[in-house]
Protein backbone atom coordinates (compact mmCIF):
# COMPACT_ATOMS: atom_id res chain seq x y z
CA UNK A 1 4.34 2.86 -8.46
CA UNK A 2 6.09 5.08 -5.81
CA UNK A 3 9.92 4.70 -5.28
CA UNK A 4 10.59 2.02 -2.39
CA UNK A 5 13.51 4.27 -1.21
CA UNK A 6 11.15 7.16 -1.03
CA UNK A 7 8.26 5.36 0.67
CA UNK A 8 11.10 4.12 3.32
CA UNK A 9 12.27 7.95 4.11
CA UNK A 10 8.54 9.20 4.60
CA UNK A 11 8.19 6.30 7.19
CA UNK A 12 11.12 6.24 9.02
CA UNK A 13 10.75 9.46 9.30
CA UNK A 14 7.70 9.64 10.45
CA UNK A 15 6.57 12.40 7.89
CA UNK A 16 3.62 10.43 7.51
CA UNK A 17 1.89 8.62 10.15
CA UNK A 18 -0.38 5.91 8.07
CA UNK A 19 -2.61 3.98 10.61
CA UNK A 20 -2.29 0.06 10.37
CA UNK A 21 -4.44 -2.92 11.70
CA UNK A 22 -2.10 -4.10 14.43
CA UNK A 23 -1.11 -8.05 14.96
CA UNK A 24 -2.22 -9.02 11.05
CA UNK A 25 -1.39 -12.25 10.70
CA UNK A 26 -0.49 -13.26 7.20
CA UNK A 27 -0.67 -16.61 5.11
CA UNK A 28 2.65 -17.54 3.84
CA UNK A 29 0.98 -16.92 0.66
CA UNK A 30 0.43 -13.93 1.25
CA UNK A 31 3.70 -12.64 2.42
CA UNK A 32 4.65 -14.07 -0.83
CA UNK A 33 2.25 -11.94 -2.82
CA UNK A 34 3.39 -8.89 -0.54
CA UNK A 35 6.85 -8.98 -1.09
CA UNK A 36 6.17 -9.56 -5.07
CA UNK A 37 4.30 -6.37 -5.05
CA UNK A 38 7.25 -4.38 -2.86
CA UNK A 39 9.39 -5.65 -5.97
CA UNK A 40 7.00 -3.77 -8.25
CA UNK A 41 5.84 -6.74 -9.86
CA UNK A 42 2.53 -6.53 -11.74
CA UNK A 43 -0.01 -9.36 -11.04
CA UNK A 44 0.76 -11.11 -14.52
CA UNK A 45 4.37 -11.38 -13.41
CA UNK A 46 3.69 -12.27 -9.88
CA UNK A 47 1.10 -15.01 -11.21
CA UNK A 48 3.81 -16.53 -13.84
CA UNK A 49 6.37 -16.80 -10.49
CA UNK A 50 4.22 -18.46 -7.83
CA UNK A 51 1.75 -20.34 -10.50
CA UNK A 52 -1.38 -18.25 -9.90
CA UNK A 53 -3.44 -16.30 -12.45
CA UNK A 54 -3.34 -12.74 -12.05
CA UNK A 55 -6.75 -12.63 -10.92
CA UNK A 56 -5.82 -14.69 -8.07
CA UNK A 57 -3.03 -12.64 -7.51
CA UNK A 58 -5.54 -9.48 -7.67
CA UNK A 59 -7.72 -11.22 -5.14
CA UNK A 60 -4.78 -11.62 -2.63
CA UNK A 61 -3.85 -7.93 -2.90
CA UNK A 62 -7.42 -7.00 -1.83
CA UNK A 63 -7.55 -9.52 1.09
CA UNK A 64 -4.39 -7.81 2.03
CA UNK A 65 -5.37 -4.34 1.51
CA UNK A 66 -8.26 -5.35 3.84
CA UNK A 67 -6.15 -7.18 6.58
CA UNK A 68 -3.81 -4.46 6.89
CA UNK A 69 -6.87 -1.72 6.72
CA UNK A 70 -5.12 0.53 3.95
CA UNK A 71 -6.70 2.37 0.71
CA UNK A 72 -4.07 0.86 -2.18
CA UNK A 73 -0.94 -1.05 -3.11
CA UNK A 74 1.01 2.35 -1.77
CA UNK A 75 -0.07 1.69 1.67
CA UNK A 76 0.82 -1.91 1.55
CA UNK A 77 4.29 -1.38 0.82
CA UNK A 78 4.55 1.30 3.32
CA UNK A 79 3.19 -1.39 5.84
CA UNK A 80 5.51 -3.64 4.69
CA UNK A 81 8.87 -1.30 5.16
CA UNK A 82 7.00 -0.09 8.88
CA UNK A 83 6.86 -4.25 9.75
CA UNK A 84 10.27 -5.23 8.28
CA UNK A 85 8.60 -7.39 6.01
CA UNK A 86 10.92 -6.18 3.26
CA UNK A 87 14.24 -4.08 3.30
């Protein structure tokens, strides 16, 4: 998975321009499973932590993929450092 710190540069510095849905609105759930994945957590660890199977887990990171209107997990965390979702 790319470097956090790295993915925070390219944004904040506008580098890269990545095109989000605007006003997502996000189960708490979800936020859960978002910030999990910004930790670099793999589905089997982030389904062990919040008492989900991993396919559940999987499931939520394509409904979020889909909410946010990104291609992978990459884009996800880049949406969450853009949003302030994590630091």
């Amino acid at each position: 998975m790319v470097n956090k710190a790295l993915l925070k540069k390219l944004v904040t510095q506008r580098s890269f321009k990545p095109s989000f849905n605007q006003d997502v609105e996000f189960t708490e759930r979800e936020l859960e499973v978002l910030k999990l994945i910004c930790e670099e957590k793999t589905a089997a660890e982030i389904g062990k932590e919040i008492f989900l199977s991993p396919r559940s887990v999987e499931g939520i990171r394509q409904k979020l993929i889909e909410k946010v209107g990104v291609r992978n997990t990459a884009g996800l965390v880049m949406f969450a450092l853009k949003n302030g979702i994590v630091d």
